[in-house]
C-alpha atoms as a PDB file:
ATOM      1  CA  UNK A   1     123.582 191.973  82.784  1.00  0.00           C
ATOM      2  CA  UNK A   2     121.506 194.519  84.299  1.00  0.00           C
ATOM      3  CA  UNK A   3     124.067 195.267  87.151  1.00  0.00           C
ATOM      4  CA  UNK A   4     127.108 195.461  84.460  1.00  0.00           C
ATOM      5  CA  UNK A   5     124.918 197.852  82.586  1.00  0.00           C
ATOM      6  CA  UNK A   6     124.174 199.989  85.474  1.00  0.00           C
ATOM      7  CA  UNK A   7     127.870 200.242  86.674  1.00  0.00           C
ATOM      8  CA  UNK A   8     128.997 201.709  82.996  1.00  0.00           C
ATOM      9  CA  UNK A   9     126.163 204.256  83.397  1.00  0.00           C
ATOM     10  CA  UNK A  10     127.610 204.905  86.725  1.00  0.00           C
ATOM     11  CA  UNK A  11     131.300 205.298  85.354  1.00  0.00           C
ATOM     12  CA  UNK A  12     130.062 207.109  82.547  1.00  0.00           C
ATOM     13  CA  UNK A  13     128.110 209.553  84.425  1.00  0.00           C
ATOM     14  CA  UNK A  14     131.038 209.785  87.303  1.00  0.00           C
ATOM     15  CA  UNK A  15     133.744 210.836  84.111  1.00  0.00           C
ATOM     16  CA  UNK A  16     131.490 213.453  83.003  1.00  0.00           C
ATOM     17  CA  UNK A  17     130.865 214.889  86.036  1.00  0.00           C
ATOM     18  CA  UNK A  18     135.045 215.148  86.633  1.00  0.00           C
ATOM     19  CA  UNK A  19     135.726 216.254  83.472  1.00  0.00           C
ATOM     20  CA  UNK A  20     132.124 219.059  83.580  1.00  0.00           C
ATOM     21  CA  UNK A  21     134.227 219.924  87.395  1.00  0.00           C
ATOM     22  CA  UNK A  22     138.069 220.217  85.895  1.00  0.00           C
ATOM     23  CA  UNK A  23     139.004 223.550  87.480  1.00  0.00           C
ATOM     24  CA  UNK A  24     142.175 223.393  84.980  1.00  0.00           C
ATOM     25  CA  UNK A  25     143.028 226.142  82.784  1.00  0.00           C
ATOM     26  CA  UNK A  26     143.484 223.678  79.997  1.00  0.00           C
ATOM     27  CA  UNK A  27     140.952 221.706  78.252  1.00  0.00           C
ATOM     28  CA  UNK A  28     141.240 217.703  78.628  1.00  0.00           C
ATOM     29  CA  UNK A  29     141.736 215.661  75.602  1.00  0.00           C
ATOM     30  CA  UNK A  30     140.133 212.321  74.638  1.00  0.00           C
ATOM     31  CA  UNK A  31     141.823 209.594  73.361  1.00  0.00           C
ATOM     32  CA  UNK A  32     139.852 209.992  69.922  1.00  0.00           C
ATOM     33  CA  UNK A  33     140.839 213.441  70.220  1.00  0.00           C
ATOM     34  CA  UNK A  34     144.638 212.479  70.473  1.00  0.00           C
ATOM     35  CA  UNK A  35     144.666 209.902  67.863  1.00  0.00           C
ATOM     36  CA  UNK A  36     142.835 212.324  65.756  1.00  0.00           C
ATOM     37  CA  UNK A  37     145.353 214.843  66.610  1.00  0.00           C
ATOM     38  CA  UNK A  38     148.439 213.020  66.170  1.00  0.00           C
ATOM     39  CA  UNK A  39     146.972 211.898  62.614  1.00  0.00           C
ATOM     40  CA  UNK A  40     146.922 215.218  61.950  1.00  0.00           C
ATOM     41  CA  UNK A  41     150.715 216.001  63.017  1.00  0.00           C
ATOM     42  CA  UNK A  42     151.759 212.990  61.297  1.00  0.00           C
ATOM     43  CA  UNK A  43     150.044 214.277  58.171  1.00  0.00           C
ATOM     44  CA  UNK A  44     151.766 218.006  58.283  1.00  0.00           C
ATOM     45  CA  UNK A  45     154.702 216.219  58.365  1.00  0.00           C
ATOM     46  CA  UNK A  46     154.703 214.367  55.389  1.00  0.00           C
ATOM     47  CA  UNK A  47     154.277 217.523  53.451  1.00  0.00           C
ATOM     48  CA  UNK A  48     157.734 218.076  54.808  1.00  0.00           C
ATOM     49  CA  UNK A  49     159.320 214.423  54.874  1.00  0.00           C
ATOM     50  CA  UNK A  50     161.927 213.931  52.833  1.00  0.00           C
ATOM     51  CA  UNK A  51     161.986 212.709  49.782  1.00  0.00           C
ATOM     52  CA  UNK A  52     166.078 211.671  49.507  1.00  0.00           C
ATOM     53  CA  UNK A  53     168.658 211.517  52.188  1.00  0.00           C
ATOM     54  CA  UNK A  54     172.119 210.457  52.425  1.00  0.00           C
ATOM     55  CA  UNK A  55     173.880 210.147  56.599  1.00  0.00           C
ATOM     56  CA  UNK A  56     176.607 208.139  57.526  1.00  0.00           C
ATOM     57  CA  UNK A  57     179.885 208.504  58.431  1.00  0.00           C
ATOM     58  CA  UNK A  58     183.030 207.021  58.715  1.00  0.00           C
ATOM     59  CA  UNK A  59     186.837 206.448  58.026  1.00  0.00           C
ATOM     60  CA  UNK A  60     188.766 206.066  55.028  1.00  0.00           C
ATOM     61  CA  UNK A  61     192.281 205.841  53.694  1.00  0.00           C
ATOM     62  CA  UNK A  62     193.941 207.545  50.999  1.00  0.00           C
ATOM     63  CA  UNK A  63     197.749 206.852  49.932  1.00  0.00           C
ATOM     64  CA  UNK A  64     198.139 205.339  53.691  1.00  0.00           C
ATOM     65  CA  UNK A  65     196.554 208.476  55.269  1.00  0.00           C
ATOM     66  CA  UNK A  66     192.790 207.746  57.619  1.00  0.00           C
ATOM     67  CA  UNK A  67     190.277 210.406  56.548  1.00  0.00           C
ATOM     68  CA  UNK A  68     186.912 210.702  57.885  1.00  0.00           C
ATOM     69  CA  UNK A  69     183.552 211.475  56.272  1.00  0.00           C
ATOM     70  CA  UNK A  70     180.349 212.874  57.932  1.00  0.00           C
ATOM     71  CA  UNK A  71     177.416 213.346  55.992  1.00  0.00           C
ATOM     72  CA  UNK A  72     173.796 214.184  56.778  1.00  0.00           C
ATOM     73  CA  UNK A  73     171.797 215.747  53.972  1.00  0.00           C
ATOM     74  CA  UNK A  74     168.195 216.020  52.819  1.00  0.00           C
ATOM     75  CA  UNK A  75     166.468 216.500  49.817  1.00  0.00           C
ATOM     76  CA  UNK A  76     162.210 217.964  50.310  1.00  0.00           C
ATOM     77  CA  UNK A  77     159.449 218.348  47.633  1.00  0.00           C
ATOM     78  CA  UNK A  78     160.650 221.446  45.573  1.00  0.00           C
ATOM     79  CA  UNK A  79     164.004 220.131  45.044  1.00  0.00           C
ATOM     80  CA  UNK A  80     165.355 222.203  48.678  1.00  0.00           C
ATOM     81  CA  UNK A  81     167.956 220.659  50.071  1.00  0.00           C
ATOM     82  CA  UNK A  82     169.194 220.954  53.983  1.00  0.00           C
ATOM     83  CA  UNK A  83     172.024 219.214  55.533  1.00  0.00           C
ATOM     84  CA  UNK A  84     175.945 219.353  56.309  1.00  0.00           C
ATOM     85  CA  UNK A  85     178.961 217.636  54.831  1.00  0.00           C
ATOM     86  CA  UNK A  86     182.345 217.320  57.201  1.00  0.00           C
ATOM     87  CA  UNK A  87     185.487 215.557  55.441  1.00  0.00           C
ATOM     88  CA  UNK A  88     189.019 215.465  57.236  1.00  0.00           C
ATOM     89  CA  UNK A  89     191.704 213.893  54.203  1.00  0.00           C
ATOM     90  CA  UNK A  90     194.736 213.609  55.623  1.00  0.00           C
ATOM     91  CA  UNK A  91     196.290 212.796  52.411  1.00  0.00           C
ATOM     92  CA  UNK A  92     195.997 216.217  51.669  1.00  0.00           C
ATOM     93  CA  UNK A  93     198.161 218.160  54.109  1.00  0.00           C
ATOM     94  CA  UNK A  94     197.671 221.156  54.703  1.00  0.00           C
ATOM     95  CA  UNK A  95     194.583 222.183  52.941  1.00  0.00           C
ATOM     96  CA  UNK A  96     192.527 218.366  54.347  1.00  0.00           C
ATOM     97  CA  UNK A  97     189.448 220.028  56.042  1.00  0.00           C
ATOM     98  CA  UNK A  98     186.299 220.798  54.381  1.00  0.00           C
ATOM     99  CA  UNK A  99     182.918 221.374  55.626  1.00  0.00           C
ATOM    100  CA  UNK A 100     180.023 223.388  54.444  1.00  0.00           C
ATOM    101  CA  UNK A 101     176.391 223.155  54.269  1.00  0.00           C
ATOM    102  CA  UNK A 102     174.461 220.882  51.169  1.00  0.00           C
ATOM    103  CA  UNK A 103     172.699 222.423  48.753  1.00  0.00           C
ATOM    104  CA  UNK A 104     172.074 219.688  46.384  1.00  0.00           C
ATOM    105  CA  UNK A 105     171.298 216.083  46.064  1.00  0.00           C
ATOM    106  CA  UNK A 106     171.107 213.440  43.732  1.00  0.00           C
ATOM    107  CA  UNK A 107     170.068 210.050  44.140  1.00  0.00           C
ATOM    108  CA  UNK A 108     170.886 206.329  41.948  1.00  0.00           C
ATOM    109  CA  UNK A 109     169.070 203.837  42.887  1.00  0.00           C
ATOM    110  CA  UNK A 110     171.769 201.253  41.888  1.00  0.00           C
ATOM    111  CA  UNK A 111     174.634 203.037  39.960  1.00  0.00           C
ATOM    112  CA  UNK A 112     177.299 200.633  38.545  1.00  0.00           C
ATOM    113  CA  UNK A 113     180.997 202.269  38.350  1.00  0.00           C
ATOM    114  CA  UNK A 114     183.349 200.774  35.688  1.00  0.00           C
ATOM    115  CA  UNK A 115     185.189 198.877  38.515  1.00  0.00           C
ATOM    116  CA  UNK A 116     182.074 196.714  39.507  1.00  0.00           C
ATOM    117  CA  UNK A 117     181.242 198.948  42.775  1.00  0.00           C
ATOM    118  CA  UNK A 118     177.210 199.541  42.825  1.00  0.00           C
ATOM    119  CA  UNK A 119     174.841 200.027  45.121  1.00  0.00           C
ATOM    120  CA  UNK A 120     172.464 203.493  45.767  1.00  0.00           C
ATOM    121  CA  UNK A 121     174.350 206.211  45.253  1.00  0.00           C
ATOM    122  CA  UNK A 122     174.302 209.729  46.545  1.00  0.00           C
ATOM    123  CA  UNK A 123     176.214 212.793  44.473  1.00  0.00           C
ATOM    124  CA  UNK A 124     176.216 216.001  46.824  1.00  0.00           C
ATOM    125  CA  UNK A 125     177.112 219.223  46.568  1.00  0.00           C
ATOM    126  CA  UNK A 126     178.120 221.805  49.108  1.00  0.00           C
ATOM    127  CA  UNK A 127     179.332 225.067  49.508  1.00  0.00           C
ATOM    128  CA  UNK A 128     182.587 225.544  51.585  1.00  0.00           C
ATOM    129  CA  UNK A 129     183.500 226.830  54.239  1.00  0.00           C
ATOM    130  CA  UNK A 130     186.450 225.658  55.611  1.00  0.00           C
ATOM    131  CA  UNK A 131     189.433 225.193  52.865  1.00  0.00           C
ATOM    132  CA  UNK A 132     191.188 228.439  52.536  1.00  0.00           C
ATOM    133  CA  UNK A 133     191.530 227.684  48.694  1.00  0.00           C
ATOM    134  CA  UNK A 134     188.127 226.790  48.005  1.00  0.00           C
ATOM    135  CA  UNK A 135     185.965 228.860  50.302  1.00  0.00           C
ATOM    136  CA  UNK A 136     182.931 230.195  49.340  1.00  0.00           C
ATOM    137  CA  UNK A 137     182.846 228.163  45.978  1.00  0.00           C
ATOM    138  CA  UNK A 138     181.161 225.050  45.384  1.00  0.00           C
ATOM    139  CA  UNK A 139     182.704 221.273  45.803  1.00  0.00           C
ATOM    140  CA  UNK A 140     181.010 218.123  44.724  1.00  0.00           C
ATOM    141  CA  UNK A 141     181.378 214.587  46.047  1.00  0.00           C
ATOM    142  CA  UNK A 142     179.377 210.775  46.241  1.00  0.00           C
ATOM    143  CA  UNK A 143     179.440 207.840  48.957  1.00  0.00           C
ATOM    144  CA  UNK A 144     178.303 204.655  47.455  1.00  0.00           C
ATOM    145  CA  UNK A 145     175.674 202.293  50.074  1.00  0.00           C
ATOM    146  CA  UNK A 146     176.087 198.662  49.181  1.00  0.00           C
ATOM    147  CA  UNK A 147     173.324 197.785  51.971  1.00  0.00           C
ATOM    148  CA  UNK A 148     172.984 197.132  55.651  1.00  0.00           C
ATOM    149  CA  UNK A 149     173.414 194.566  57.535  1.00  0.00           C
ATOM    150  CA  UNK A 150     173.456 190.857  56.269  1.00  0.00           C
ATOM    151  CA  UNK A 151     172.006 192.021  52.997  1.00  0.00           C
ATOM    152  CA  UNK A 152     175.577 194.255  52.321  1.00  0.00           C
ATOM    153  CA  UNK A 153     177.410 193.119  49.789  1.00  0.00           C
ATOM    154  CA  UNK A 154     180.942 194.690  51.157  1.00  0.00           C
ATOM    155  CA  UNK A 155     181.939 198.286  52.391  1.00  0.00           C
ATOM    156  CA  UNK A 156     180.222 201.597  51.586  1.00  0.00           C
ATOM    157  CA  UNK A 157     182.047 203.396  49.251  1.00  0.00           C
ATOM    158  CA  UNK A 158     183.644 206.729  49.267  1.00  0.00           C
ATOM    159  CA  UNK A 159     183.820 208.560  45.838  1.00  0.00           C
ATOM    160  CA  UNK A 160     186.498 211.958  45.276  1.00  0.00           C
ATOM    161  CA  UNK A 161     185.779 215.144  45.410  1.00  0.00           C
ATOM    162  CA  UNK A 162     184.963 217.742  42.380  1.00  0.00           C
ATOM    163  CA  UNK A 163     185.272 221.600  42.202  1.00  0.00           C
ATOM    164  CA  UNK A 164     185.554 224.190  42.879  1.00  0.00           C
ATOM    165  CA  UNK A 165     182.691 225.525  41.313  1.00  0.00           C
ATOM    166  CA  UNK A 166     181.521 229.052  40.915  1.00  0.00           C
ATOM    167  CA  UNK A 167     178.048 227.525  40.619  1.00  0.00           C
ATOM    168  CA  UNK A 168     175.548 224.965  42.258  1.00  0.00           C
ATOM    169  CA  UNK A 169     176.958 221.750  40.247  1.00  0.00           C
ATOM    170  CA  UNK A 170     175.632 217.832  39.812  1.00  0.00           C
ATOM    171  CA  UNK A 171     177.860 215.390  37.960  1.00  0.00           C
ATOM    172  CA  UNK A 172     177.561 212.029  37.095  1.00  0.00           C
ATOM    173  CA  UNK A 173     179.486 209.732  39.723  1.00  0.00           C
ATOM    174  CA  UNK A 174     181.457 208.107  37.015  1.00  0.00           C
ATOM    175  CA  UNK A 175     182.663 211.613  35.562  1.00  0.00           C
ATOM    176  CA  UNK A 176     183.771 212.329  39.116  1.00  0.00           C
ATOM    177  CA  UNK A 177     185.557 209.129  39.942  1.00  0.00           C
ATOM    178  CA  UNK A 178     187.127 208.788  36.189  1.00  0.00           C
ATOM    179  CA  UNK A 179     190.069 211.218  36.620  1.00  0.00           C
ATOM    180  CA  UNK A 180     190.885 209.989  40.512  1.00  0.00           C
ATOM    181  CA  UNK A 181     190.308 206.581  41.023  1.00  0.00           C
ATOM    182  CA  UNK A 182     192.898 206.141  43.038  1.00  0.00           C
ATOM    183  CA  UNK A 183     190.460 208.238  45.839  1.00  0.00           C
ATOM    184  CA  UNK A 184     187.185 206.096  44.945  1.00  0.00           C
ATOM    185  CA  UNK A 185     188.054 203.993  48.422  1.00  0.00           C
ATOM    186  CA  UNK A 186     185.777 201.760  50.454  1.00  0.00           C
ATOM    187  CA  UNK A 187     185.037 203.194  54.188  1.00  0.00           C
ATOM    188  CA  UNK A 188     187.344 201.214  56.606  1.00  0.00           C
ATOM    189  CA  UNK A 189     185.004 201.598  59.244  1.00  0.00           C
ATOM    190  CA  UNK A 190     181.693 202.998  59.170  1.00  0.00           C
ATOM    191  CA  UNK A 191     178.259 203.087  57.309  1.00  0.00           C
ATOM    192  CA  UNK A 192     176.636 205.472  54.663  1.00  0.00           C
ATOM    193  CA  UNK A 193     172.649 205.360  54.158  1.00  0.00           C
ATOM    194  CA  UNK A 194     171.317 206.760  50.471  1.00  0.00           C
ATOM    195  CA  UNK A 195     167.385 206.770  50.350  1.00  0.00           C
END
């Protein structure tokens, strides 16, 4: 016992010597240092975690025409909102590309549309960029999650599009899928994540 004691005295004594020596420029960091440190870092980023997101993408089709959706938008304490929408409908020749940056979110936990889809929902809104006839005015839109892997219940959904708006606008997903439900479309291929 004696001889294990005295060889951690040694090492001890041998560490603080090397680290009392360190000719670096840069001070050494302990591991209770680090952990404390990256505690910290983890904590400053909560403050800034967000609170709702929706990302995904994928394809859909509309009156025998592939679109494709990308999404990636999230919603911070204060109500801020930072994130891009990209949608290619090809159903809509010429005027099928918008794209623009979010600038508000809403999240359902389980919305139920009148023709049985639910799941989380997300209703977005973003300011465009891209059409010539809408540009610079606002456009809103959803995308339906109906879960991930063994636990989804079918396709992510794909809601139409609202606008434009000369204003920041939120709907409820019903009042935007109610007057085109012929684009309310399941994603052919692909995945949407609402949280």
């Amino acid at each position: 016992m004696k001889v294990l004691s005295l060889a951690l005295l040694l090492m001890a004594g041998m560490a603080f010597v090397m680290l009392g020596c360190s000719d670096t420029a840069t001070p050494l960091v302990s591991p209770n240092d680090a952990v404390a440190s990256s505690v910290t870092s983890q904590a400053s980023l909560a403050k800034e975690a967000a609170i709702h997101s929706v990302a995904g993408n994928g394809n859909i089709w509309i009156e025998g025409k592939m679109g494709v959706l990308t999404i990636n938008a999230h919603q911070y304490k204060g109500e801020s909102v930072k994130g891009r929408l990209n949608l290619v409908n090809t159903a809509f020749n010429p005027h099928s590309h918008y794209a623009g940056d979010v600038v508000a979110l809403a999240v359902y936990e389980n919305y139920t549309f009148s023709t049985g889809v639910s799941g989380r929902t997300a209703v977005f809104c973003w300011r465009e960029e891209t059409n010539e006839e809408t540009k610079g005015k606002y456009v809103v839109g959803f995308v339906v999650d109906i879960g991930e892997g063994n636990k989804a219940t079918g396709p992510d959904w794909v809601g139409p599009t609202s606008g434009p708006y000369d204003n920041i606008t939120l709907l409820d997903p019903q009042d935007i899928a109610d007057p085109y439900p012929e684009f309310f479309v399941p994603l052919d291929v692909g995945n949407v994540q609402v949280r």
